[in-house]
Protein backbone atom coordinates (compact mmCIF):
# COMPACT_ATOMS: atom_id res chain seq x y z
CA UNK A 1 -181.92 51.98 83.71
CA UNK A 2 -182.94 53.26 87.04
CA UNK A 3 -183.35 56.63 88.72
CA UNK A 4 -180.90 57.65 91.10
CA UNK A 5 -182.99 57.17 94.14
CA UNK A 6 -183.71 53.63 93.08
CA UNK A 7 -180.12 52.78 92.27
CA UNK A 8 -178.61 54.23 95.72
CA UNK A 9 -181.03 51.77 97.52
CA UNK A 10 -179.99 49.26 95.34
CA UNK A 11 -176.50 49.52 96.12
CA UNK A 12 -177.33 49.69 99.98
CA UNK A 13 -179.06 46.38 99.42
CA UNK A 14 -175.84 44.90 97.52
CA UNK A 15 -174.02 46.59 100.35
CA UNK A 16 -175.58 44.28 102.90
CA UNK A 17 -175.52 41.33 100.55
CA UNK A 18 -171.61 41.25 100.20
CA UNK A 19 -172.10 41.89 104.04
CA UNK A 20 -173.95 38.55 104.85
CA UNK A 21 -172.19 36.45 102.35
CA UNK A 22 -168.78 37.80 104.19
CA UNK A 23 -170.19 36.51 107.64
CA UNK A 24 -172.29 33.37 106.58
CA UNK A 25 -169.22 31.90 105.19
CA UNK A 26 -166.03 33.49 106.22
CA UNK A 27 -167.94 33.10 109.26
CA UNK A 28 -167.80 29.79 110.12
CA UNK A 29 -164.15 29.83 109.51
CA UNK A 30 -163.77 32.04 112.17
CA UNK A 31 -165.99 30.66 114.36
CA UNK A 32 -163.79 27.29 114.22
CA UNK A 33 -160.67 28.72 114.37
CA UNK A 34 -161.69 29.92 117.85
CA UNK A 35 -162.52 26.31 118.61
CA UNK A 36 -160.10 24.99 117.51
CA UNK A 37 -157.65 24.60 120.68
CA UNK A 38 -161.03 24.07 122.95
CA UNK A 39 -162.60 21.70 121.03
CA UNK A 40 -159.89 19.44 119.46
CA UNK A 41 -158.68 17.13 122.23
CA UNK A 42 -155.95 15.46 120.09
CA UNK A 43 -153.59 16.53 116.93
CA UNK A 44 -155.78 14.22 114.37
CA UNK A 45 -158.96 16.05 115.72
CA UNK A 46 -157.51 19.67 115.30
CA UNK A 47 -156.31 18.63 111.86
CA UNK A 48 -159.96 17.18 110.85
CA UNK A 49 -161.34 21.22 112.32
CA UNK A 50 -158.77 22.41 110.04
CA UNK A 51 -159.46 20.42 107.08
CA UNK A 52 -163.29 20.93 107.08
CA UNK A 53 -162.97 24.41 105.74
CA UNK A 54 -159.68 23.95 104.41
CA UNK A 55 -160.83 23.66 101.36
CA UNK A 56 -162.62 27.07 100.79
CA UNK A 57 -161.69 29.69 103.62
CA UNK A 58 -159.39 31.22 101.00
CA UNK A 59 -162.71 31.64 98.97
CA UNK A 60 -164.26 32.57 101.59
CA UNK A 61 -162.27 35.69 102.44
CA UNK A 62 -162.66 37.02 99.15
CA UNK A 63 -165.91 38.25 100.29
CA UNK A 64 -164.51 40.83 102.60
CA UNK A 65 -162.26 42.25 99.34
CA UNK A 66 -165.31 42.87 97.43
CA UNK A 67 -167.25 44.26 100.58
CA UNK A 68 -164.04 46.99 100.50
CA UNK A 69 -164.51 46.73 96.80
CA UNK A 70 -168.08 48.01 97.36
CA UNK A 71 -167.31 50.59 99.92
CA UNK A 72 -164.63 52.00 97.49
CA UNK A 73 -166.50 52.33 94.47
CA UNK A 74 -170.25 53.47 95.15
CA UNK A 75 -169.42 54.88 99.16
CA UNK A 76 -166.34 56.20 98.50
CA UNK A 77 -166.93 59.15 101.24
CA UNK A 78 -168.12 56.43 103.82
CA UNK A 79 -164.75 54.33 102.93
CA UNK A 80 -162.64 57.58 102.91
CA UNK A 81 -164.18 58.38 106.74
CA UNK A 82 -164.11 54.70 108.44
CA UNK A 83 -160.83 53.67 106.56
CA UNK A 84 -158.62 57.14 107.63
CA UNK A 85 -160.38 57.52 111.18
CA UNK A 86 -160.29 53.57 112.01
CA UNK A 87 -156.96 53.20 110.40
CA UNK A 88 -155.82 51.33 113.78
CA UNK A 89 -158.29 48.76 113.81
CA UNK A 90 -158.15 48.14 110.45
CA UNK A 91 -154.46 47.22 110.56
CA UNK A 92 -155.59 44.64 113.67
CA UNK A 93 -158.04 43.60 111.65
CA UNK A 94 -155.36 42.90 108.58
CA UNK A 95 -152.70 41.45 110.56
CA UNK A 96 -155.36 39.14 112.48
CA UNK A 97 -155.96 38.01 109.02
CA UNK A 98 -152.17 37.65 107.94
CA UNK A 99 -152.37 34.84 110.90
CA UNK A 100 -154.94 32.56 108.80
CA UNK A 101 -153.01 31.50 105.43
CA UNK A 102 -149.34 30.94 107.70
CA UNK A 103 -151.29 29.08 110.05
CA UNK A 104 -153.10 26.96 107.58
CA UNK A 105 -149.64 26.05 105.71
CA UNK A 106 -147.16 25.64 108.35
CA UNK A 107 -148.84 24.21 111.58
CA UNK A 108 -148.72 20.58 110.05
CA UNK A 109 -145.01 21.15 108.58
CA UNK A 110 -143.59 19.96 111.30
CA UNK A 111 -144.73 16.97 113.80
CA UNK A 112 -143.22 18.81 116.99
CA UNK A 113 -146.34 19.56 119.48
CA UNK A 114 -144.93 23.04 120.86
CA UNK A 115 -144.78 24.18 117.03
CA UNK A 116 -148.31 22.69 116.46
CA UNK A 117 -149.92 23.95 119.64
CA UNK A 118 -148.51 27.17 118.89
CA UNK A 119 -149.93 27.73 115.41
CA UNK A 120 -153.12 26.47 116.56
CA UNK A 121 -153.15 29.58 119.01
CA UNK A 122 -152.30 31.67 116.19
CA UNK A 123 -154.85 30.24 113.99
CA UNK A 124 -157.41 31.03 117.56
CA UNK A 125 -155.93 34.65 117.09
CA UNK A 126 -156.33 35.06 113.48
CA UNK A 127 -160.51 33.89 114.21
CA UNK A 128 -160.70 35.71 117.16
CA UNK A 129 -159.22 38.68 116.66
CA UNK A 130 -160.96 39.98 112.97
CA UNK A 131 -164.10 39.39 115.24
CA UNK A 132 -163.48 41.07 117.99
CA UNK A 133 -162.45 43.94 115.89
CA UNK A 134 -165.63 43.89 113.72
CA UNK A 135 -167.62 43.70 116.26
CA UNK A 136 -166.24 46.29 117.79
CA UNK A 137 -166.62 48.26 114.35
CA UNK A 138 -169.95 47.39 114.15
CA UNK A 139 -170.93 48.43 117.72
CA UNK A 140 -169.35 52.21 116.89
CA UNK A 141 -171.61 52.64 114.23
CA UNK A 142 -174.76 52.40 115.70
CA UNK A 143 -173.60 54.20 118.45
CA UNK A 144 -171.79 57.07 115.96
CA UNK A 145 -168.11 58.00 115.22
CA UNK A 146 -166.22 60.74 116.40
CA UNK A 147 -165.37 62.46 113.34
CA UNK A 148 -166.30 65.95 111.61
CA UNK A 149 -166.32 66.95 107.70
CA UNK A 150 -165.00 70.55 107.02
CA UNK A 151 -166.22 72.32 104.22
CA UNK A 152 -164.21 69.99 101.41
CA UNK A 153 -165.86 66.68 103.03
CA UNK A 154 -162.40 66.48 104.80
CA UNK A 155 -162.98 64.16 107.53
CA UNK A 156 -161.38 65.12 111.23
CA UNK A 157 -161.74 61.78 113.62
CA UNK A 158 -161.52 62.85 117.35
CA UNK A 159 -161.17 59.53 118.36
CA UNK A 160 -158.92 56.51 119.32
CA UNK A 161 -158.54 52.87 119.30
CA UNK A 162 -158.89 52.57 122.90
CA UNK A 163 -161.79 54.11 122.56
CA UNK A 164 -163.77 51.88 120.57
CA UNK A 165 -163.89 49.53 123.58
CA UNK A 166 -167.19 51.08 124.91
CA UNK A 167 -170.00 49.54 126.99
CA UNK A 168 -171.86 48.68 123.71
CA UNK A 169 -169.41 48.07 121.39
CA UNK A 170 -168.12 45.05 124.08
CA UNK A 171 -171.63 43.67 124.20
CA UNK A 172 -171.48 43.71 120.05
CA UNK A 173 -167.97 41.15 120.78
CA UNK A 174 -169.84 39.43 122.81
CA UNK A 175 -172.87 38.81 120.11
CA UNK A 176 -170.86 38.38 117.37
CA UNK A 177 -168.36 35.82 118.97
CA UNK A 178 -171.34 34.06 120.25
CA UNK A 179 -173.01 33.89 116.95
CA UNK A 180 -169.97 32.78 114.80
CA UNK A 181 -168.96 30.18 117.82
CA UNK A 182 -172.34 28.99 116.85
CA UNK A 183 -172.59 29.09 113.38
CA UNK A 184 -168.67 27.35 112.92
CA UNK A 185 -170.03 24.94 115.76
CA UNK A 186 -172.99 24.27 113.47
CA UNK A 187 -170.70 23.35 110.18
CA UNK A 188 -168.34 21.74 112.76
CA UNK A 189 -171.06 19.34 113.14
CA UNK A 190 -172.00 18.84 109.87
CA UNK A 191 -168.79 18.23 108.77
CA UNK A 192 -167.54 15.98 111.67
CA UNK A 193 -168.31 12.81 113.38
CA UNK A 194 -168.17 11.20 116.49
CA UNK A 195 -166.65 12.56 119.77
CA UNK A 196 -165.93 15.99 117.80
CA UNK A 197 -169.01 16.13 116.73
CA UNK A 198 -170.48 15.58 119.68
CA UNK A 199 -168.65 18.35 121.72
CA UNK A 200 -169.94 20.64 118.86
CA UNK A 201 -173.29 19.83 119.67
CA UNK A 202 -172.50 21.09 123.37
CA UNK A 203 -171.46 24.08 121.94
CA UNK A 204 -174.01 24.84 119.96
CA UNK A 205 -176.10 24.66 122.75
CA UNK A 206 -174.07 27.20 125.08
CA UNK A 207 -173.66 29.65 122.12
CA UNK A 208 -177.14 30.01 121.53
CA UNK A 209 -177.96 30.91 125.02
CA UNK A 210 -175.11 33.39 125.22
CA UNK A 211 -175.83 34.35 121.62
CA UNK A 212 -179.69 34.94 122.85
CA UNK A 213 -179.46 36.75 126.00
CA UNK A 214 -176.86 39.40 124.71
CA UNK A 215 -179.04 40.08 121.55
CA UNK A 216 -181.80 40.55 123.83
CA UNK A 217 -180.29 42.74 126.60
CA UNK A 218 -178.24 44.61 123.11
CA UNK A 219 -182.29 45.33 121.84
CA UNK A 220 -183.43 46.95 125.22
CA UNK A 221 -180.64 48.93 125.19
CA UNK A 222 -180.92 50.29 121.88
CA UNK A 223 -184.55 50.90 122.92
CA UNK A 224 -184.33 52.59 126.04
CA UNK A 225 -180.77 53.73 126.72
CA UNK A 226 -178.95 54.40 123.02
CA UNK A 227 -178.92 57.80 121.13
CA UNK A 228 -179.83 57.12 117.01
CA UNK A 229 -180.12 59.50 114.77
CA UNK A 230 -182.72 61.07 112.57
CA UNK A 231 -182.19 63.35 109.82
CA UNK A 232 -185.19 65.78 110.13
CA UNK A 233 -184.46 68.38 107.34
CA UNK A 234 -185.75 67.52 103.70
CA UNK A 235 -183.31 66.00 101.35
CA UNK A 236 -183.56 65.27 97.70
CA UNK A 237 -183.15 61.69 97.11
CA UNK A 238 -182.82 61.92 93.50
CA UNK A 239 -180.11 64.27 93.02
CA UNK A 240 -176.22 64.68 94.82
CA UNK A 241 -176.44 66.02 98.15
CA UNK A 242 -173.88 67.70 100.26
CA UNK A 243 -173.78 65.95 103.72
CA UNK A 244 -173.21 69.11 105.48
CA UNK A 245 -176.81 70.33 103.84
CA UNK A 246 -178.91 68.59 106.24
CA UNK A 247 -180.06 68.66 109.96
CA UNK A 248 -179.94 65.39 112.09
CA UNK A 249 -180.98 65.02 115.27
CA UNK A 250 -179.68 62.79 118.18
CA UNK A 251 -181.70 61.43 120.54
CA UNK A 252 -183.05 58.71 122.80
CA UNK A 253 -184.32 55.68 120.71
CA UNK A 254 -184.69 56.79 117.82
CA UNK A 255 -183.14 54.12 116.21
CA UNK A 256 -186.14 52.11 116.68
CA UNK A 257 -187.94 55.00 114.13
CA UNK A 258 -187.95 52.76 111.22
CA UNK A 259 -189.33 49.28 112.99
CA UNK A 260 -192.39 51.90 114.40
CA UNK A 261 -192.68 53.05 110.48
CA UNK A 262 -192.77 49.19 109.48
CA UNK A 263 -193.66 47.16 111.94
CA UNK A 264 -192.91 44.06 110.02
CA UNK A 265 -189.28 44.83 110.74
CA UNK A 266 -189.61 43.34 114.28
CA UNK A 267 -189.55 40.12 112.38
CA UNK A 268 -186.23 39.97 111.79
CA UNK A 269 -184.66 40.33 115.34
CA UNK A 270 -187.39 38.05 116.01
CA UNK A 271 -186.60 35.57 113.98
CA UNK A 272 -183.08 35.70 114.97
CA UNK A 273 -183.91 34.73 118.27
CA UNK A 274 -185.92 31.98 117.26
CA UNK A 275 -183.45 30.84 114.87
CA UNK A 276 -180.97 30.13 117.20
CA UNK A 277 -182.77 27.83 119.61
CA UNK A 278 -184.10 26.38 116.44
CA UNK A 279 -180.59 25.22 115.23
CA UNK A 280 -180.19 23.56 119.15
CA UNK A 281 -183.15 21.73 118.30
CA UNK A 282 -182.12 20.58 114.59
CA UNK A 283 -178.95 19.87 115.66
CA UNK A 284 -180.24 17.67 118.53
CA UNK A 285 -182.58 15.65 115.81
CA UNK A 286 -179.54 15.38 113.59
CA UNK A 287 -180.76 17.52 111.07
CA UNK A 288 -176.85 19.12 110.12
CA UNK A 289 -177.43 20.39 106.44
CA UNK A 290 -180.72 22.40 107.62
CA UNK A 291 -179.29 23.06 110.66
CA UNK A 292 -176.64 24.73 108.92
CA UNK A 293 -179.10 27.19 107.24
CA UNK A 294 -180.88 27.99 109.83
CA UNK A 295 -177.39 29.27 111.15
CA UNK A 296 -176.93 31.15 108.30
CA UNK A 297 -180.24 32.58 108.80
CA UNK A 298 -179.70 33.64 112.30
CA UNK A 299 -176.56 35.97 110.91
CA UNK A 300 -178.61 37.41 107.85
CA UNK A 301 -181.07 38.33 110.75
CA UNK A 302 -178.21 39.83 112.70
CA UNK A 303 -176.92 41.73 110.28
CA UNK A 304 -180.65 43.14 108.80
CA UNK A 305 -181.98 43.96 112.38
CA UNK A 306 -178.83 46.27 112.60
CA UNK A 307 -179.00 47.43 108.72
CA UNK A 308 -182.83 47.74 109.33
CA UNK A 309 -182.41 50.04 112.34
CA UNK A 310 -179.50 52.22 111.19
CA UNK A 311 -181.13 53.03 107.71
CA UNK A 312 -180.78 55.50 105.66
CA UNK A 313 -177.44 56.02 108.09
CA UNK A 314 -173.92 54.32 106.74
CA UNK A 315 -171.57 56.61 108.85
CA UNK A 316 -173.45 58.90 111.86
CA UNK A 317 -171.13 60.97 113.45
CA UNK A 318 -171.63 60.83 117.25
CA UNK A 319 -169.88 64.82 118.07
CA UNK A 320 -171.60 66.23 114.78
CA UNK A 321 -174.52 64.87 113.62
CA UNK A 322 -174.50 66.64 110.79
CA UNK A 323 -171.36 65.05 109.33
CA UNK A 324 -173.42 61.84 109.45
CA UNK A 325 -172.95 60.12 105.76
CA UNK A 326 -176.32 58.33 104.67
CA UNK A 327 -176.97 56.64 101.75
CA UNK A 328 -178.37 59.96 100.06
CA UNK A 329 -175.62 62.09 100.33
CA UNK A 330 -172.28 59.99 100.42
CA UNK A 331 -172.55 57.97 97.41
CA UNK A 332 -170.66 57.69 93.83
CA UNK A 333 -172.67 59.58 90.97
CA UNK A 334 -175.72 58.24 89.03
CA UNK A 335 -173.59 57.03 86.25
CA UNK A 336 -171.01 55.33 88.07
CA UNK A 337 -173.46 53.64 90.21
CA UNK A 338 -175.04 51.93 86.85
CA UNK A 339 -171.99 51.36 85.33
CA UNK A 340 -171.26 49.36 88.85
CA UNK A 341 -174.48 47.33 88.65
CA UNK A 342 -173.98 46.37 84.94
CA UNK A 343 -170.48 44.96 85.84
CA UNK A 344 -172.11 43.28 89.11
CA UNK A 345 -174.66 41.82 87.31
CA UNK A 346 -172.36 40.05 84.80
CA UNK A 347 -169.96 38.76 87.19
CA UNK A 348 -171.50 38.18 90.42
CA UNK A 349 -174.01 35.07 89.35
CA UNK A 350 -170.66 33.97 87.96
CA UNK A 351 -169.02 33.91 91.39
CA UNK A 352 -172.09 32.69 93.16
CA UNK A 353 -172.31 29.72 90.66
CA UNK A 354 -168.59 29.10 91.26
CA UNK A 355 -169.11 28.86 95.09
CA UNK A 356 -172.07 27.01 94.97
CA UNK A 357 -170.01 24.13 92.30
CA UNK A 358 -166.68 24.76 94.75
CA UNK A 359 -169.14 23.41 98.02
CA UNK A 360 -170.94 20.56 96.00
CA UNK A 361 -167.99 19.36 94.89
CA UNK A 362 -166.22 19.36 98.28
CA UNK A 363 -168.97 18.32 100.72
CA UNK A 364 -169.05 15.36 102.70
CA UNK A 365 -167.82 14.66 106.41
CA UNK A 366 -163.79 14.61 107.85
CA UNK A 367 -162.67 12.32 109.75
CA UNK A 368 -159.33 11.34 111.53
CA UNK A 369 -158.89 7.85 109.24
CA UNK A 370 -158.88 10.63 106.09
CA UNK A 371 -155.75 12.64 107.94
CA UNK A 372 -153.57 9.67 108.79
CA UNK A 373 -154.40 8.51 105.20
CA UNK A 374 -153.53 11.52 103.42
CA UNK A 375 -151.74 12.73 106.64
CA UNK A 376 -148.70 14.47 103.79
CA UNK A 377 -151.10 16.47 101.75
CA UNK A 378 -153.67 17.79 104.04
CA UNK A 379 -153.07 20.81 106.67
């Protein structure tokens, strides 16, 4: 079907896909739920921000079960490594999450404000928290893990979760809350109407800017005051590789290798820049449904300036460089891989059709005369 060199990027690709469907849509939901005791000034208005993604953030979150589906089944060194030495984070991460579905189904059980207000901070939590957390994640990898693979691939992580909250890694919360503030701002809008709507649009506006100015200063630093990584040994692409086998060096900026290689890759940070001021604008001329996209753009170009700069690197260790797990070495084997596809190939238009049916069907706008109408069946 395909070589094994062809397949392994493949897989990186679909890697990044699940990625960017995870955040364009689960997104949002987060986003919101860390507007939600900001932005809605009354009960009915925090029940319409709840009910505008009611419908599908259980969907949604299936996304981040097939992105660990992913990692499990064609990186299954790469999950092994970030799942043992993160283990802390990840169980913030889970019981942020664990906050979302009780949230959902019992804020409205009751009509007591203390037991509403309260849900609606755990609701904040369960947005703010998963992240804060991936953000934090996310920030790590570009600047490296502390871990080290014996001569099994055992995996040794030197590290804690106090010390994921780096310099870097807090300017990557600050980015990535910005950007889903903005993007769940953005559906907010589209979603919404009058005075809610219209504090949306504020925040859209105040989002971007932050959004902006952190992905700008986050660029210079990468460029002029960030190690990357470079492996600078030969490796076979086409064959299995033992991670240990190679040499990688760490250095000053040399994450920015691959842009100077293909200079068309400063389009994407570009464009995320540009994106966001261009969903202030479309937002201001009322344009919510392409508005919307151009959101969704702006955290595809996130997510691809970071994929784009880190590649062929999944996992680079920060105390041995060597450890570092790229897409070469740390994969699943070339049949697995293809078996893999074949199944994704089958059932993933399936899902995509299902989501794309599940949104038609459920579009349209919330408002507060739709919750004191149907104020006993929605959340």
């Amino acid at each position: 079907m395909f070589d094994f060199e062809t397949i392994r990027i493949i897989w990186w690709g679909l890697l990044i896909f699940v990625i960017c469907g995870f955040l364009v849509t689960d997104g949002f939901d987060f986003g919101i739920a860390m507007l939600l005791p900001f932005l809605g000034k009354t009960d009915d208005e925090r029940r319409v921000m709840l009910n505008s993604i009611g419908p599908t953030w259980e969907g949604n979150q299936v996304w981040l079960v097939v992105l660990g589906g992913i990692a499990f089944g064609a990186w299954a060194l790469v999950y092994a490594v970030l799942f043992s030495g993160l283990y802390t984070a990840m169980l913030v991460l889970l019981f942020g999450l664990f906050l979302r579905p009780v949230g959902f189904d019992y804020r409205s059980k009751l009509p007591n404000p203390r037991w509403r207000s309260a849900w609606d901070w755990a609701l904040f939590a369960g947005g703010a928290v998963p992240v804060v957390v991936l953000s934090l994640v996310a920030g790590n990898l570009i600047l490296g893990l502390p871990f080290q693979l014996d001569a099994d691939l055992r995996s040794t992580y030197s590290g804690g979760f106090i010390d994921l909250f780096q310099p870097f890694a807090l300017l990557s919360v600050v980015i990535g809350v910005a950007l889903l503030c903005l993007h769940g701002a953005v559906f907010l809008l589209w979603r919404t109407e009058a005075a809610l709507a219209e504090r949306a649009r504020k925040v859209i506006f105040w989002s971007s800017l932050v959004f902006s100015v952190s992905f700008i200063i986050a660029g210079v630093w990468v460029a002029i005051g960030l190690d990357g990584y470079h492996i600078i040994s030969g490796i076979d692409t086409t064959s299995i590789n033992n991670p240990l086998a190679k040499t990688v060096e760490k250095a000053n900026g040399l994450w920015l290798d691959n842009y100077s290689q293909y200079p068309g890759l400063c389009l994407v940070p570009l464009h995320a820049i540009i994106g966001a001021w261009s969903v202030v604008w479309l937002s201001a001329k009322h344009y919510q449904g392409l508005s919307f996209l151009t959101s969704s753009l702006v955290v595809i170009c996130v997510i691809l300036t970071a994929a784009g700069s880190m590649f062929p690197f999944l996992a680079p260790s920060s105390t041995f460089p060597t450890s570092s797990l790229t897409i070469w070495d740390s994969s699943a084997s070339h049949y697995a891989l293809q078996l893999l596809f074949v199944a994704t190939v089958i059932l993933m238009p399936i899902v995509m059709a299902y989501t794309t049916w599940v949104y038609r069907v459920l579009r349209g706008k919330i408002t507060v005369a739709d919750i004191k109408k149907n104020n006993n069946i929605l959340y």
